[in-house]
Protein backbone atom coordinates (compact mmCIF):
# COMPACT_ATOMS: atom_id res chain seq x y z
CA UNK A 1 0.00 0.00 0.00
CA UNK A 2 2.81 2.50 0.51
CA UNK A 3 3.66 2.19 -2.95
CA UNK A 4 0.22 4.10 -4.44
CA UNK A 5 1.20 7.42 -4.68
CA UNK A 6 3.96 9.44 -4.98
CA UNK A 7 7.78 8.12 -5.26
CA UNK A 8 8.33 4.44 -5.44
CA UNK A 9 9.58 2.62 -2.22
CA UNK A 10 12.56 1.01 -3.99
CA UNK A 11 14.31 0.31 -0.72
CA UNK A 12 11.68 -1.36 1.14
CA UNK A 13 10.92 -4.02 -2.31
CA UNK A 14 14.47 -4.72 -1.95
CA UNK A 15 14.03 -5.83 1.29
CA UNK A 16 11.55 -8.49 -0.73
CA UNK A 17 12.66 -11.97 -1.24
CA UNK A 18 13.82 -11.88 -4.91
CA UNK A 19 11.17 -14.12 -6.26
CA UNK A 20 8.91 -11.65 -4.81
CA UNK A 21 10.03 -8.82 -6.03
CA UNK A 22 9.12 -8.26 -9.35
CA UNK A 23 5.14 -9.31 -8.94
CA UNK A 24 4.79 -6.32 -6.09
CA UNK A 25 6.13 -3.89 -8.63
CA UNK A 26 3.72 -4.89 -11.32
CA UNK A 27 0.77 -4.72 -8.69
CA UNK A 28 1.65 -1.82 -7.26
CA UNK A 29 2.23 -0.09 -10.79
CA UNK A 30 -1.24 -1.25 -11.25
CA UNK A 31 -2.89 0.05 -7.84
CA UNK A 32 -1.47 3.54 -8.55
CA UNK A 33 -3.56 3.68 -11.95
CA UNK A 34 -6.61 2.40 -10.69
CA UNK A 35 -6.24 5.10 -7.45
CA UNK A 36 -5.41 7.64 -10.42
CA UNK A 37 -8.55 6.27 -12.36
CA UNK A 38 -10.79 6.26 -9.39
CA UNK A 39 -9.50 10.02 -7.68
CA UNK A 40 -9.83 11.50 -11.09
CA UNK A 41 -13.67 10.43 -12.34
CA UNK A 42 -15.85 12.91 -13.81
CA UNK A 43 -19.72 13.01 -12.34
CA UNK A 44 -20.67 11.58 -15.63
CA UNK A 45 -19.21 8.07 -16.57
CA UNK A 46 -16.96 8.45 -19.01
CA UNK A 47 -15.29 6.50 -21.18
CA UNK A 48 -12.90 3.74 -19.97
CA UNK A 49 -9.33 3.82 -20.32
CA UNK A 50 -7.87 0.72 -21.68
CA UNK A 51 -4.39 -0.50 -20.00
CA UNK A 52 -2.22 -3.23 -21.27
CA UNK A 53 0.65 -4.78 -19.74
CA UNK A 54 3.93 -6.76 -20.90
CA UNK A 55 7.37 -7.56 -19.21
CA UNK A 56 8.64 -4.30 -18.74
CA UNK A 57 5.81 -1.71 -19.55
CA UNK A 58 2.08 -0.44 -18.85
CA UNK A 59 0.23 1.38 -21.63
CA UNK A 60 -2.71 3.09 -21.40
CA UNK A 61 -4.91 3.94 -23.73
CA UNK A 62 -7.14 7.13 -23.02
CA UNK A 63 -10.75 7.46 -24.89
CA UNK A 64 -10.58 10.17 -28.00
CA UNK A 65 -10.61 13.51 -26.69
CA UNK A 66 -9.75 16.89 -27.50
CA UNK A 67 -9.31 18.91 -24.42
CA UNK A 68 -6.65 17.71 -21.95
CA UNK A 69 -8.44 16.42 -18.76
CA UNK A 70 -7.12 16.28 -14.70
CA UNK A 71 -6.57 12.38 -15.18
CA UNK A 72 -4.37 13.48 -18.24
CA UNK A 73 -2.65 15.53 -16.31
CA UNK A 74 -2.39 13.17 -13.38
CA UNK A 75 -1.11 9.99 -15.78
CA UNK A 76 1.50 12.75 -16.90
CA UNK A 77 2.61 12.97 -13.53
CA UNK A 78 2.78 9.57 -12.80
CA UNK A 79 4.62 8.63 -15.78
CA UNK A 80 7.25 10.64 -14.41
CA UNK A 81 7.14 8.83 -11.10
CA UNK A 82 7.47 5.45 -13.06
CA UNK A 83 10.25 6.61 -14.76
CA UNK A 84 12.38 7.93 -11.86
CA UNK A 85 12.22 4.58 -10.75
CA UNK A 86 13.51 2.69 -13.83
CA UNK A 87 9.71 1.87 -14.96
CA UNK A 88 8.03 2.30 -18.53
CA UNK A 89 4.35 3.81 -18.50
CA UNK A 90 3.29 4.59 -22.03
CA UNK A 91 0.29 7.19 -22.61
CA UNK A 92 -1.94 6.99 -25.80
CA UNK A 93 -4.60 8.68 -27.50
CA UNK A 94 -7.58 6.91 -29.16
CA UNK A 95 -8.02 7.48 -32.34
């Protein structure tokens, strides 16, 4: 749970068995999108992001829209975060 906002607790997962590791950095990579998704909902229900995962990466795929939105903003932020801690988040655009 420490891990779902903000900086990455890289010290405390390597403090993690090693077999362990790597599974608690996927889910918590995970957690912090859905708290991102859930903290950033309109009123109205909007259209759902889709997110995709492989070995190294989390993509994201953000309905069509033309005006940039708080969760933009947000997965902008976070992106950041993932990177500072030697993680890929890639942010798309539907079509």
């Amino acid at each position: 749970m420490r891990a779902h906002r903000r900086k990455f607790p890289l010290k405390e997962w390597q403090a993690l068995p090693e077999a362990q590791q790597a599974t608690t950095q996927k889910l918590a990579r995970l957690l912090r999108l859905a708290v991102l998704l859930n903290h950033s909902r309109p009123e109205t229900a909007p259209s759902l992001p889709k997110i995709s995962a492989d070995s190294d990466s989390l993509t994201i795929t953000l309905p069509a829209n033309d005006e940039p939105t708080l969760l933009s903003t947000d997965l902008e932020q976070e992106q950041a975060f993932m990177e500072a801690a030697g993680f890929k988040l890639v942010i798309k655009q539907a079509n």
